[in-house]
C-alpha atoms as a PDB file:
ATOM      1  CA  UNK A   1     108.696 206.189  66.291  1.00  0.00           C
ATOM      2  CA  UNK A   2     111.640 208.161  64.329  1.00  0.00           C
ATOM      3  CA  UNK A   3     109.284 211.123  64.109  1.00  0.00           C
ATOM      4  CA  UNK A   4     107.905 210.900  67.608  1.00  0.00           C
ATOM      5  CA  UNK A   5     111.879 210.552  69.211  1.00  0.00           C
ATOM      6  CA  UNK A   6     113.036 213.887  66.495  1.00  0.00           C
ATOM      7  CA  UNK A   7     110.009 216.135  67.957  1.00  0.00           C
ATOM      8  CA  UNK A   8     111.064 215.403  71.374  1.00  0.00           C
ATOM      9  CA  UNK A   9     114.469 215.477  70.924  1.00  0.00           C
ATOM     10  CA  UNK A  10     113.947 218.943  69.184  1.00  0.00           C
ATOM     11  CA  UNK A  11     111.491 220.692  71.587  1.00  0.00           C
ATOM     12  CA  UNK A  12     113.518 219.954  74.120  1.00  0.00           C
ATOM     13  CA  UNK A  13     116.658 221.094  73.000  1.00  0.00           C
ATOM     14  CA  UNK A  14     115.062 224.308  71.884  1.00  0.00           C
ATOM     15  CA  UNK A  15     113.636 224.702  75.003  1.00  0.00           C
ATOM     16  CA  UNK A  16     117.165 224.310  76.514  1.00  0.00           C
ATOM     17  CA  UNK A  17     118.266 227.227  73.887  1.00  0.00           C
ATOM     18  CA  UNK A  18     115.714 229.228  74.584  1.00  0.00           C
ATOM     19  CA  UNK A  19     116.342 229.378  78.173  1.00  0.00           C
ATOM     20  CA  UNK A  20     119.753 229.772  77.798  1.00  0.00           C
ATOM     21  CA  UNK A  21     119.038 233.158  75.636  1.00  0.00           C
ATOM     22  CA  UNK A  22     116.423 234.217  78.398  1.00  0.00           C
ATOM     23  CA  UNK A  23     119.055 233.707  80.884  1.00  0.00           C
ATOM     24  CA  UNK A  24     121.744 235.458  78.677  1.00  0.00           C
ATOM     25  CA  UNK A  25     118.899 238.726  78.476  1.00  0.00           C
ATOM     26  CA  UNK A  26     118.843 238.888  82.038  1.00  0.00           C
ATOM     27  CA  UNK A  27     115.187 236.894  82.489  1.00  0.00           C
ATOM     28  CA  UNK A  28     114.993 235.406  85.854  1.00  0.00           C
ATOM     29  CA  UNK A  29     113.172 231.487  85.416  1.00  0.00           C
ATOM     30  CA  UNK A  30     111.536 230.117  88.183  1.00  0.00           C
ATOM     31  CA  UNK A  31     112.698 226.815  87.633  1.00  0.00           C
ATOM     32  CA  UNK A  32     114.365 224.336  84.792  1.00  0.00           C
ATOM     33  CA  UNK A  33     112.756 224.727  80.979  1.00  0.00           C
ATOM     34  CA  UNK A  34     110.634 221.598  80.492  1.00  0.00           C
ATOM     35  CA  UNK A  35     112.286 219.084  78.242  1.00  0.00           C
ATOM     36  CA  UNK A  36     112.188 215.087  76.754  1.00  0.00           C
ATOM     37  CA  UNK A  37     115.544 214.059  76.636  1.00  0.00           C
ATOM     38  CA  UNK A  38     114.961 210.710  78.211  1.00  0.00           C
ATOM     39  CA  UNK A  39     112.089 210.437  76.275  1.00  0.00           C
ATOM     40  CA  UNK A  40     113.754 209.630  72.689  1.00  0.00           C
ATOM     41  CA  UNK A  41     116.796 207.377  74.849  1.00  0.00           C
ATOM     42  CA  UNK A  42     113.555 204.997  76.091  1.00  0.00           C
ATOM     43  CA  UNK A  43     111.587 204.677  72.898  1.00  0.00           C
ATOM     44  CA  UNK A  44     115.152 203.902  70.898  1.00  0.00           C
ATOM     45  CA  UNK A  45     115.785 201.312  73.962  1.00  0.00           C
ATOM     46  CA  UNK A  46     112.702 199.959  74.173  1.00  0.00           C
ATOM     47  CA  UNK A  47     112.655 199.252  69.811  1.00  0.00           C
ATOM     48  CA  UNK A  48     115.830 197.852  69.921  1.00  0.00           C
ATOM     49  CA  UNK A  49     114.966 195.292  72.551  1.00  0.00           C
ATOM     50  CA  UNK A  50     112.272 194.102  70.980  1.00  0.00           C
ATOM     51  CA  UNK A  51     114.585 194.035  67.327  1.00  0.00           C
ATOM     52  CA  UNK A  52     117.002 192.033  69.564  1.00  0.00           C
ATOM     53  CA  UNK A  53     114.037 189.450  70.204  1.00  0.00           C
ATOM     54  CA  UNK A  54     113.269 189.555  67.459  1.00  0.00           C
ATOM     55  CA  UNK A  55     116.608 188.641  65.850  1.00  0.00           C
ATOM     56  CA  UNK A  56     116.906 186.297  68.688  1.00  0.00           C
ATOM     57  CA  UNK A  57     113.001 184.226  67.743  1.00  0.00           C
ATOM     58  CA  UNK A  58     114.150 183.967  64.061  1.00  0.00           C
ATOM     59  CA  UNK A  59     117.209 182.683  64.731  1.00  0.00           C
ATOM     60  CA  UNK A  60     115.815 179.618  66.719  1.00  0.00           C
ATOM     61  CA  UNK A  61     112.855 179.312  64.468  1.00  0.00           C
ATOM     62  CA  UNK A  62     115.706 178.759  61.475  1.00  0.00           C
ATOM     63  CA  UNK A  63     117.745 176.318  63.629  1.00  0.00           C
ATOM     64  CA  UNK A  64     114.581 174.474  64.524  1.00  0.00           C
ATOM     65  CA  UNK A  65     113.614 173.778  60.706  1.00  0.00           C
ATOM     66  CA  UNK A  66     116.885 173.360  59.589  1.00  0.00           C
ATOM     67  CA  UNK A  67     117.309 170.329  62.191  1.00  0.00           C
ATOM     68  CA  UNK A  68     113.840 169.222  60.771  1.00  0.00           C
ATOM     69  CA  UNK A  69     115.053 169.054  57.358  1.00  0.00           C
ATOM     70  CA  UNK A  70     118.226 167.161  58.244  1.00  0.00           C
ATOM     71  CA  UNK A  71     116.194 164.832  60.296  1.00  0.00           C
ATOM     72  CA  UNK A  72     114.219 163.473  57.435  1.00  0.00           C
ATOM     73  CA  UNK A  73     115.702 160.036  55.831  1.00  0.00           C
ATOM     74  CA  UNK A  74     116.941 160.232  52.347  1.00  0.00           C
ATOM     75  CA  UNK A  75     115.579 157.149  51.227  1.00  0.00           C
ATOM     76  CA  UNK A  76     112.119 155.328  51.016  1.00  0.00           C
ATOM     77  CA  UNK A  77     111.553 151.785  50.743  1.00  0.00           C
ATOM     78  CA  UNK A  78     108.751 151.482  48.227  1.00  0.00           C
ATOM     79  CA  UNK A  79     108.048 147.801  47.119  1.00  0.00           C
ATOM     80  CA  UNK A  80     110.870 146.333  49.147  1.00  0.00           C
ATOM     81  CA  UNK A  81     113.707 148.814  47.435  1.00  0.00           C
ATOM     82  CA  UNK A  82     115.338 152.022  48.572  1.00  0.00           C
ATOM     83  CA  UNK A  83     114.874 155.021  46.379  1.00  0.00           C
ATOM     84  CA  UNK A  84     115.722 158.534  46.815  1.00  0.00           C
ATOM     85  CA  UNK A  85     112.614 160.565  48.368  1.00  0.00           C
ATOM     86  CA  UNK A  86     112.832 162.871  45.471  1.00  0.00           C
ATOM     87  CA  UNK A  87     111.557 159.550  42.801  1.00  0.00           C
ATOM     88  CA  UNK A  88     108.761 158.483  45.165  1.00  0.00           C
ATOM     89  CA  UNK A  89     105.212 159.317  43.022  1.00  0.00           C
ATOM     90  CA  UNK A  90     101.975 160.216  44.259  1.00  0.00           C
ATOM     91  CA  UNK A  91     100.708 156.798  44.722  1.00  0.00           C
ATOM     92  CA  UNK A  92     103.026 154.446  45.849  1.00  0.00           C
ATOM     93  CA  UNK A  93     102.987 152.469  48.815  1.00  0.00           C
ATOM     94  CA  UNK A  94     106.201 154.046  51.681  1.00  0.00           C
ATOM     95  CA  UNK A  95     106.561 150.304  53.928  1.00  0.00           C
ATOM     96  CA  UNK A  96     107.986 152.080  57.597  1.00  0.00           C
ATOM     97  CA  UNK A  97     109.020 149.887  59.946  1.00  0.00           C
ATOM     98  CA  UNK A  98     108.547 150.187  63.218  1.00  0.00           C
ATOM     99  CA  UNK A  99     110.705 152.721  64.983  1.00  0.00           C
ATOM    100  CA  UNK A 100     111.522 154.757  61.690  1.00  0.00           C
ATOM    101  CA  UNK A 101     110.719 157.823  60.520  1.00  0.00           C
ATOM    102  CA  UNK A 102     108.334 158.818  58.040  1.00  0.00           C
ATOM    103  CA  UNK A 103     110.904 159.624  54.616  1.00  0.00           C
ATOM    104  CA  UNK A 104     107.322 161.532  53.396  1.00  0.00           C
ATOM    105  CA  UNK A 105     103.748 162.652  53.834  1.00  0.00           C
ATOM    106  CA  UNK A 106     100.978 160.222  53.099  1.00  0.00           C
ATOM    107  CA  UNK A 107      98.081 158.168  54.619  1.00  0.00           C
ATOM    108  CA  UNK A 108      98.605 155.252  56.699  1.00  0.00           C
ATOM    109  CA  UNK A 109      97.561 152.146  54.809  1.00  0.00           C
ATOM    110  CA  UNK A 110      97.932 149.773  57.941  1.00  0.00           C
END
């Protein structure tokens, strides 16, 4: 895109030279030189929208995990007590009531 905005922007401004100099030698022109200046001003535009939604999608995507996270319970009730999620092994047995949230991933049991 950088290259393709710089060869535009460049043709056309020598373009705008050159018909300056013709004009300058006494070179009648039928009409105006042929030039791209809106050309670079669009493709700029048009990246820096689509940076903007960019920014904008990432921004919500972060939000949305970082309420996930804070959503999850801290604890786990794992043979009637509450432990930390972080000391719950592969292989014990989560009780959730009804209504709760799940502190971790497993299979349901019953």
């Amino acid at each position: 895109i950088s290259t393709a905005t710089c060869l535009a922007y460049g043709y056309s401004t020598f373009m705008m030279v050159l018909s300056v100099a013709f004009t300058f030698l006494g070179e009648v022109q039928e009409g105006p030189p042929p030039h791209f200046f809106e050309t670079p001003c669009s493709l700029i535009t048009v990246v820096l929208i689509g940076r903007l939604l960019e920014a904008a999608a990432k921004q919500r995507t972060t939000d949305s995990l970082d309420e996930l996270v804070r959503a999850s319970p801290p604890t786990a009730r794992v043979n009637g007590e509450e432990l930390p999620i972080e000391l719950v092994a592969l292989g014990d047995v989560v009780e959730i009531l009804p209504g709760e949230v799940a502190p971790v991933d497993g299979e349901l049991l019953s």
